[in-house]
N, C-alpha and C. Protein backbone atom coordinates (compact mmCIF):
# COMPACT_ATOMS: atom_id res chain seq x y z
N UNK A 1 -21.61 31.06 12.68
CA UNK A 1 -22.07 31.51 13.97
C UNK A 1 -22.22 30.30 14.88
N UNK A 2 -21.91 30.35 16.16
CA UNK A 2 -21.36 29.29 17.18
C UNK A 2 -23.01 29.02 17.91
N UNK A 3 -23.61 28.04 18.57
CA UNK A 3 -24.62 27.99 19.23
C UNK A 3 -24.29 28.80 20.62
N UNK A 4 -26.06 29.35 20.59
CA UNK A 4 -25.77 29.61 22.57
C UNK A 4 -25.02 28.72 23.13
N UNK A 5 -24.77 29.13 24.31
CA UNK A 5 -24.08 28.60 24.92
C UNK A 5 -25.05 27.71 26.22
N UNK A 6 -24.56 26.70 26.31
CA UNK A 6 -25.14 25.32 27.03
C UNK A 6 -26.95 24.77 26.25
N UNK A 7 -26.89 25.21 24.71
CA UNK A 7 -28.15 24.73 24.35
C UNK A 7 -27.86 22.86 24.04
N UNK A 8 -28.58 22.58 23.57
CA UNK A 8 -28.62 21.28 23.11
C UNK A 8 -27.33 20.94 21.80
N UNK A 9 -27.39 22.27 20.96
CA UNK A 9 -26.53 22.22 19.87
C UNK A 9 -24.77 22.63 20.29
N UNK A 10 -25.30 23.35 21.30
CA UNK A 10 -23.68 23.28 21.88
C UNK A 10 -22.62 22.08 22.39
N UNK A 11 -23.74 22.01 23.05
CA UNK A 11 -23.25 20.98 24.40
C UNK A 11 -22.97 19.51 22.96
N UNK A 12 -24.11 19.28 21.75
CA UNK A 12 -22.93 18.35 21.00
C UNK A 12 -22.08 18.49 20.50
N UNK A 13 -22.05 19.87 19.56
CA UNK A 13 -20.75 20.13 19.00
C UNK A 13 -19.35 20.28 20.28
N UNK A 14 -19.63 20.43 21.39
CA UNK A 14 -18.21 20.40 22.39
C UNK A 14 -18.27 19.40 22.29
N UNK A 15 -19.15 18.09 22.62
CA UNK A 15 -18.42 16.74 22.69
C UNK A 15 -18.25 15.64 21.17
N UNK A 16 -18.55 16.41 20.30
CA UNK A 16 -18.38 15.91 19.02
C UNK A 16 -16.96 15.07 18.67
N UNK A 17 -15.69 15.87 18.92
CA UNK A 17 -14.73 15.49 18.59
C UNK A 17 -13.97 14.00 19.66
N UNK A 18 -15.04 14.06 20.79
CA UNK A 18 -14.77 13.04 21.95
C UNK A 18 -15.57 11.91 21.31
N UNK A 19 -16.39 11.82 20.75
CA UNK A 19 -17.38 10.86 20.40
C UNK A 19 -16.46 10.28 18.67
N UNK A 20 -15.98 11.18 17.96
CA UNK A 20 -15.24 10.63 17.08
C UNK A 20 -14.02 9.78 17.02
N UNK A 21 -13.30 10.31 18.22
CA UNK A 21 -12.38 9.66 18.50
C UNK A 21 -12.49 8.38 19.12
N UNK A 22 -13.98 7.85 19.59
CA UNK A 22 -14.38 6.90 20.46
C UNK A 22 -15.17 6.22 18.90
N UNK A 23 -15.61 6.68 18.12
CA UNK A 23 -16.03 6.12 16.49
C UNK A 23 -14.79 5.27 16.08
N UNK A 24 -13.90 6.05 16.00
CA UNK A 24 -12.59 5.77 15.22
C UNK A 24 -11.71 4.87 16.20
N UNK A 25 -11.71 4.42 16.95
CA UNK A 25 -11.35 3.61 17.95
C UNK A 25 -11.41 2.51 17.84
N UNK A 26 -13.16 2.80 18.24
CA UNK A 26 -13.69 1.30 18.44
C UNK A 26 -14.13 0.57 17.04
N UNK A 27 -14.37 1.38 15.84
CA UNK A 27 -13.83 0.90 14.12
C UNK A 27 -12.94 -0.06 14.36
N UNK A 28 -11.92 0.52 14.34
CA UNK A 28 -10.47 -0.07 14.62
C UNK A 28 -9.93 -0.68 14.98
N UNK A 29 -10.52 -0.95 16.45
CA UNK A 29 -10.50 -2.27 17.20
C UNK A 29 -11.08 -3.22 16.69
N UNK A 30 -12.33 -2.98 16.49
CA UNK A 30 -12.98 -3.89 16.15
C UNK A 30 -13.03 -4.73 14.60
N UNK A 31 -12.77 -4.15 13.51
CA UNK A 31 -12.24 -4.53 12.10
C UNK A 31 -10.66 -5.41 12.67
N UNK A 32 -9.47 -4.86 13.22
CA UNK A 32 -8.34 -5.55 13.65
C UNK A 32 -8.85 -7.46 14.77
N UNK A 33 -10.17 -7.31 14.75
CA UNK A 33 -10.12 -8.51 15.31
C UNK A 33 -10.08 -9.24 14.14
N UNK A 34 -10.52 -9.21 13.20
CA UNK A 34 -10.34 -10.02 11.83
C UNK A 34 -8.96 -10.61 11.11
N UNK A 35 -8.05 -9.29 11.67
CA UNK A 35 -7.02 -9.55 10.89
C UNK A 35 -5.59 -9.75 11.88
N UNK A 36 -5.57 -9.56 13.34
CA UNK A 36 -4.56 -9.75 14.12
C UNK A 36 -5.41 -10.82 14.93
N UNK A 37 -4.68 -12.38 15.67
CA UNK A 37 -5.58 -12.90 16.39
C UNK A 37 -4.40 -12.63 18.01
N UNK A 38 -5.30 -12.16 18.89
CA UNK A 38 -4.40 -11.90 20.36
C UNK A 38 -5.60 -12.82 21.23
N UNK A 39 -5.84 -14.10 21.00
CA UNK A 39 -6.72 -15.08 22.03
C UNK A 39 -7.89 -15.08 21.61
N UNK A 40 -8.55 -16.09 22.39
CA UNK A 40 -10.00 -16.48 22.00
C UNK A 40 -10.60 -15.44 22.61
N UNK A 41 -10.67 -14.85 23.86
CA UNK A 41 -11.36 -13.19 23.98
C UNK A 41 -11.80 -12.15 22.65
N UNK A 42 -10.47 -11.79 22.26
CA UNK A 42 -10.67 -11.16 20.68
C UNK A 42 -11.02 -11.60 20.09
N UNK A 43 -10.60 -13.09 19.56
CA UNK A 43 -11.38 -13.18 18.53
C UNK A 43 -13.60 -13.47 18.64
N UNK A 44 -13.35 -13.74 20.02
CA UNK A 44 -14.34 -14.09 20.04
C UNK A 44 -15.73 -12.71 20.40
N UNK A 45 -15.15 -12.31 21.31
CA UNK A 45 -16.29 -11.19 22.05
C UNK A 45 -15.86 -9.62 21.16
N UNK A 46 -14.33 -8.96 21.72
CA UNK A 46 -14.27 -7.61 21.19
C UNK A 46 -15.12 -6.97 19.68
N UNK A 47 -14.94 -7.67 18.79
CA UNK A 47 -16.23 -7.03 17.80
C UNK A 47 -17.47 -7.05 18.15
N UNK A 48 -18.20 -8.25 19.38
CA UNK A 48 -19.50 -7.91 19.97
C UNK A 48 -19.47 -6.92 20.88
N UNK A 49 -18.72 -6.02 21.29
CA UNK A 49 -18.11 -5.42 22.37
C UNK A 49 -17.97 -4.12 21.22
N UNK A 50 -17.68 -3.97 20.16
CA UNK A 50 -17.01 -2.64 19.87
C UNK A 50 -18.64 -2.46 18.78
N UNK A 51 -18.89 -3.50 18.02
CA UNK A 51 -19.63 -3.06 17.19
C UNK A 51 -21.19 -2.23 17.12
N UNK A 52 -21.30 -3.10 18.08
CA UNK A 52 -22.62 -1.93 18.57
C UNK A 52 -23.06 -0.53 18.61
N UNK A 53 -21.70 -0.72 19.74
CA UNK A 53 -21.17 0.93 20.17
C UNK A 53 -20.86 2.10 19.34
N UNK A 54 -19.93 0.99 18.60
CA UNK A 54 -19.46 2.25 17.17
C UNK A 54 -20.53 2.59 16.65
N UNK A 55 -21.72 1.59 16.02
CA UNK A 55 -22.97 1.87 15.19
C UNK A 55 -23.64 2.89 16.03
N UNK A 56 -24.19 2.60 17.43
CA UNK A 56 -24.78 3.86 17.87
C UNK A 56 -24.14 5.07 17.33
N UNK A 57 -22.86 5.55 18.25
CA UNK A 57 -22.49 6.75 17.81
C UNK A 57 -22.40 6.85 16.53
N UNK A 58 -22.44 6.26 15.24
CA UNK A 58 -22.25 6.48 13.73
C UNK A 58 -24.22 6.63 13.74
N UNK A 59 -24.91 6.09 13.97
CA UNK A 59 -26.34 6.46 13.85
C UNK A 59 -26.77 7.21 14.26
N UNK A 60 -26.09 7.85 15.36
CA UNK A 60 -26.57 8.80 16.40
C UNK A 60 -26.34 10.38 15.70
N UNK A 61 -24.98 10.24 15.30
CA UNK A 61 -24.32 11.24 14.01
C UNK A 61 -23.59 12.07 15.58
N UNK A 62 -23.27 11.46 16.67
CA UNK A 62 -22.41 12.04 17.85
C UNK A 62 -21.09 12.58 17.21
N UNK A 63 -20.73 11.95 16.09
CA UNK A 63 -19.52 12.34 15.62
C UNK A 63 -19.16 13.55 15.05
N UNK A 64 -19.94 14.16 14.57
CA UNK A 64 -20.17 15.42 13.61
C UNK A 64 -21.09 16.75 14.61
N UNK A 65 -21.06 17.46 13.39
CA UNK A 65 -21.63 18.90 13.96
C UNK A 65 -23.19 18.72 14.23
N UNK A 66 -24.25 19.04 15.31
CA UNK A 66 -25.78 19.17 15.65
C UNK A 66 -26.52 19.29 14.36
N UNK A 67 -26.85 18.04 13.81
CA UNK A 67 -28.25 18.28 12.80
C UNK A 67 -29.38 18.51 13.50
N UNK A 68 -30.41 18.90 12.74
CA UNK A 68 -32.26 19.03 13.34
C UNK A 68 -32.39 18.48 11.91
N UNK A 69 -32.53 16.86 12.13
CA UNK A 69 -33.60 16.85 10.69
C UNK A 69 -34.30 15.45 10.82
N UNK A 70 -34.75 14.54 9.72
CA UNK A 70 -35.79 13.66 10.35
C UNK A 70 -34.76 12.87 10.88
N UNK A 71 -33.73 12.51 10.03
CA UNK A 71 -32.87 11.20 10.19
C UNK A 71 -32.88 11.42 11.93
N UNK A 72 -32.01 12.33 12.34
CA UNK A 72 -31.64 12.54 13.70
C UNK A 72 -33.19 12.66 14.79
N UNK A 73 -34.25 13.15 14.68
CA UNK A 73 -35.18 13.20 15.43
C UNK A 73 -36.13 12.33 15.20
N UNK A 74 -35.64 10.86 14.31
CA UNK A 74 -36.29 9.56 14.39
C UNK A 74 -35.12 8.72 15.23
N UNK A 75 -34.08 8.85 15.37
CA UNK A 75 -33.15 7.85 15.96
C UNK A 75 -32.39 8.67 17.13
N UNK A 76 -33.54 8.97 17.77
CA UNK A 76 -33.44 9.17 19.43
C UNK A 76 -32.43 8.28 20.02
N UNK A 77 -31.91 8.97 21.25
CA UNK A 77 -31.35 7.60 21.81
C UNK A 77 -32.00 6.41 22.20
N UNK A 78 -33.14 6.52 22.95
CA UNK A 78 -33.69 5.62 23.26
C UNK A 78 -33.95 4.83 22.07
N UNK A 79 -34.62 5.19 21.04
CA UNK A 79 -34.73 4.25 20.36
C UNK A 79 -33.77 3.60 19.05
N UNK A 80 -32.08 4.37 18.78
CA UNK A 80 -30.80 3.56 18.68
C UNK A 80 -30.45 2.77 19.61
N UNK A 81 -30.64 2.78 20.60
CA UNK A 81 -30.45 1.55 21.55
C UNK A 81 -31.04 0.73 21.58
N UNK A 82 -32.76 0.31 21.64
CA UNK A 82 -33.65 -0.57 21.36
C UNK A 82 -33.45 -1.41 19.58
N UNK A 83 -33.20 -0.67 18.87
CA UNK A 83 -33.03 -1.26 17.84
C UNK A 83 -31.41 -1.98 17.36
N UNK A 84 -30.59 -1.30 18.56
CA UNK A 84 -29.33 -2.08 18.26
C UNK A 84 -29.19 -3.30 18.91
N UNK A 85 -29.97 -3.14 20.45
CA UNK A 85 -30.34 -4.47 20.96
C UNK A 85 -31.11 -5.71 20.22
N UNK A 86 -32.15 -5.19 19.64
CA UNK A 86 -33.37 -5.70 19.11
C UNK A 86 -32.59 -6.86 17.68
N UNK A 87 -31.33 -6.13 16.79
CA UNK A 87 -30.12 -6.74 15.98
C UNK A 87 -29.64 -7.67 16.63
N UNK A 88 -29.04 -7.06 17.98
CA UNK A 88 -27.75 -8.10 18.39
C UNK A 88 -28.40 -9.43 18.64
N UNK A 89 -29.63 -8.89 19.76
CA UNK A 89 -30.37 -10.01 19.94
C UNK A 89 -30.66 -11.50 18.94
N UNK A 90 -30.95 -10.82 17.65
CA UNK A 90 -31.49 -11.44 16.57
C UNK A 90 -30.64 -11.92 15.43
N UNK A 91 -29.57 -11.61 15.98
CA UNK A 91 -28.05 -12.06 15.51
C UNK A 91 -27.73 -13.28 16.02
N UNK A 92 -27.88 -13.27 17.76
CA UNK A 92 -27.78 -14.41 18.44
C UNK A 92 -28.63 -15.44 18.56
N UNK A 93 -30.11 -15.06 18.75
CA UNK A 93 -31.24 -15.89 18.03
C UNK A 93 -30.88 -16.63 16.83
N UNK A 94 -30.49 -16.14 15.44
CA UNK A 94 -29.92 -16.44 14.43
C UNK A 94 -28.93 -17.48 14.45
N UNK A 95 -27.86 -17.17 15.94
CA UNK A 95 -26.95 -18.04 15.31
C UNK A 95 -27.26 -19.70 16.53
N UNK A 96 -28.41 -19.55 17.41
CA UNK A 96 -28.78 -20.28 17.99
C UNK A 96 -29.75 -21.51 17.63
N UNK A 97 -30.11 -20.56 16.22
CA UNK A 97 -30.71 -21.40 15.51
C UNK A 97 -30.67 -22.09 14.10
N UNK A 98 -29.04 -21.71 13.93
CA UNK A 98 -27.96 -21.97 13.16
C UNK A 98 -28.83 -21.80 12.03
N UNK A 99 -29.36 -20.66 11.82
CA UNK A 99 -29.91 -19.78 10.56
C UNK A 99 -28.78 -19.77 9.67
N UNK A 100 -27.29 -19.71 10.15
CA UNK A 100 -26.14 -19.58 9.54
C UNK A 100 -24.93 -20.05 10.09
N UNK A 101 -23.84 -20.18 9.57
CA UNK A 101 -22.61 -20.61 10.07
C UNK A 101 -22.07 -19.64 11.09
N UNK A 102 -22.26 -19.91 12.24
CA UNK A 102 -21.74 -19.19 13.54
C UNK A 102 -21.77 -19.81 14.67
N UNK A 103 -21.67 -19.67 15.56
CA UNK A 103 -21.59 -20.32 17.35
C UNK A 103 -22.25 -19.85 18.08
N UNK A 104 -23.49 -20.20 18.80
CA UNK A 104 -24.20 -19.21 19.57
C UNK A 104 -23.39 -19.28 20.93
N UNK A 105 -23.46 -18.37 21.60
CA UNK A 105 -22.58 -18.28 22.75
C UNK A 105 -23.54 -16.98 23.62
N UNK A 106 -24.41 -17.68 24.79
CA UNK A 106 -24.90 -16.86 25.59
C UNK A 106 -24.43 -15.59 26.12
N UNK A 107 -23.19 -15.83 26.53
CA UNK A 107 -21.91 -14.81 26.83
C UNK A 107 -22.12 -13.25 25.58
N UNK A 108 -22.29 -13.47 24.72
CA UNK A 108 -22.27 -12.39 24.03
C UNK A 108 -23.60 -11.54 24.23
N UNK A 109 -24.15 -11.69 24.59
CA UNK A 109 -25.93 -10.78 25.06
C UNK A 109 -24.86 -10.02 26.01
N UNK A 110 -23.82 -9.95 26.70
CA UNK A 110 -23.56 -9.45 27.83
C UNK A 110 -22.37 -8.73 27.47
N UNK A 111 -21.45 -9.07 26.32
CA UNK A 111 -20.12 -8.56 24.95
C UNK A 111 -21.71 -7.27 24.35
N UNK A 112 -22.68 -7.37 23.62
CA UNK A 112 -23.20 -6.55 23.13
C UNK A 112 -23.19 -5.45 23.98
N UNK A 113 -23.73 -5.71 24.74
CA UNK A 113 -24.00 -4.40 25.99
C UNK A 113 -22.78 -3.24 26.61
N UNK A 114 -21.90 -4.44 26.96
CA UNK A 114 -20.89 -3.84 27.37
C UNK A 114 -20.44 -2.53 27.47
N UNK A 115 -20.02 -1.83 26.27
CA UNK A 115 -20.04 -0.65 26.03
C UNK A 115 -21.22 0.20 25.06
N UNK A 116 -22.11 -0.49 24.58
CA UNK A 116 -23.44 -0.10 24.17
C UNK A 116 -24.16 1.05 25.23
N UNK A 117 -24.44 0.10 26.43
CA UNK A 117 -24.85 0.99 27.30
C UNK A 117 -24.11 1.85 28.19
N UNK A 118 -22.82 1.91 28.52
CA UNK A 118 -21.98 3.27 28.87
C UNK A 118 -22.53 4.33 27.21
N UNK A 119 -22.46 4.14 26.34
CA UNK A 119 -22.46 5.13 25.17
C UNK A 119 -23.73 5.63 25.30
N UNK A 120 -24.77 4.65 25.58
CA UNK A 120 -26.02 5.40 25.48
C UNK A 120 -26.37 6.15 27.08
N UNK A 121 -26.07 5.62 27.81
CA UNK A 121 -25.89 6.48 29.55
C UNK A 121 -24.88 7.79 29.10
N UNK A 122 -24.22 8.07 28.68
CA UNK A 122 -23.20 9.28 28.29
C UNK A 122 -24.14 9.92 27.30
N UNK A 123 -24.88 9.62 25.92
CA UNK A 123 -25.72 10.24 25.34
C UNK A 123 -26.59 10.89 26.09
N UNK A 124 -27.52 9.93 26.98
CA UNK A 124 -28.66 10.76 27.59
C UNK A 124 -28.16 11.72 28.45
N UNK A 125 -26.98 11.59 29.20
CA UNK A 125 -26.49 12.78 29.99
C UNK A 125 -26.32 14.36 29.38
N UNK A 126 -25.57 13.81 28.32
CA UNK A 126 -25.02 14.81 27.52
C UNK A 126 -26.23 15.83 26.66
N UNK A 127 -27.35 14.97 26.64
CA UNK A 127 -28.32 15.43 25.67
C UNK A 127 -29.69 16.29 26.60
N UNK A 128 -29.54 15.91 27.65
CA UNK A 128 -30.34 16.27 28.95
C UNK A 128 -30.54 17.69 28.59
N UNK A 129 -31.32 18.47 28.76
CA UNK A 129 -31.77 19.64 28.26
C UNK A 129 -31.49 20.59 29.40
N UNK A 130 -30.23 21.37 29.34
CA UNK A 130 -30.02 22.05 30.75
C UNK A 130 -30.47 23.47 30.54
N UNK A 131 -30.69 23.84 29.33
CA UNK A 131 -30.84 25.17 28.90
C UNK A 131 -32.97 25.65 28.78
């Protein structure tokens, strides 16, 4: 049986298969920076640029059919976004403080976001309670 129509459970399952294809994408892109090099851009920013993004929508569960359960009504949007920031951030902190072998590069606080926040501005739209 299909949800009302324009409830909360509708309105994700219509954009479910848009959000997978934007999963499976930006996966893709982003794993291929590892293994094809097309410039210091790719190699450098596009996985700060794809990875985020992908994780929201894979945490968010945008990809699949409307759950109601804790997983999903603890990882609100608002707060998959705060905590993916709260990572990247502490990724770059990390590598600023050469916690590990990496390059800190200010530039990437701004690669994280990039498409992070179009995904989460399209979530809250989409999730907006019109019904």
């Amino acid at each position: 049986m299909s949800p009302a129509p324009n409830t909360i459970e509708a309105r994700h399952d219509k954009h479910a298969p848009y959000w997978a294809i934007a999963l499976f994408t930006l996966c893709g892109i982003g794993i291929a920076t590892t293994s094809v090099d097309l410039g210091k851009f790719w190699k450098g920013y596009v996985l700060d640029m794809t990875g985020p993004a992908w994780n929201y929508i894979l945490i968010r569960g945008l990809f699949t059919s409307y759950a109601d359960n804790i997983w999903t009504r603890f990882f609100t949007a608002k707060r998959t976004m705060l905590l993916l920031l709260f990572v990247s951030i502490g990724f770059e902190t990390a590598q600023y403080f050469k916690l590990y072998d990496a390059t800190y590069d200010p530039w990437d606080f701004l690669a994280y976001i990039s498409i992070l926040l179009p995904a989460f501005v399209i979530d809250l739209k989409l999730t907006k309670n019109k019904g």
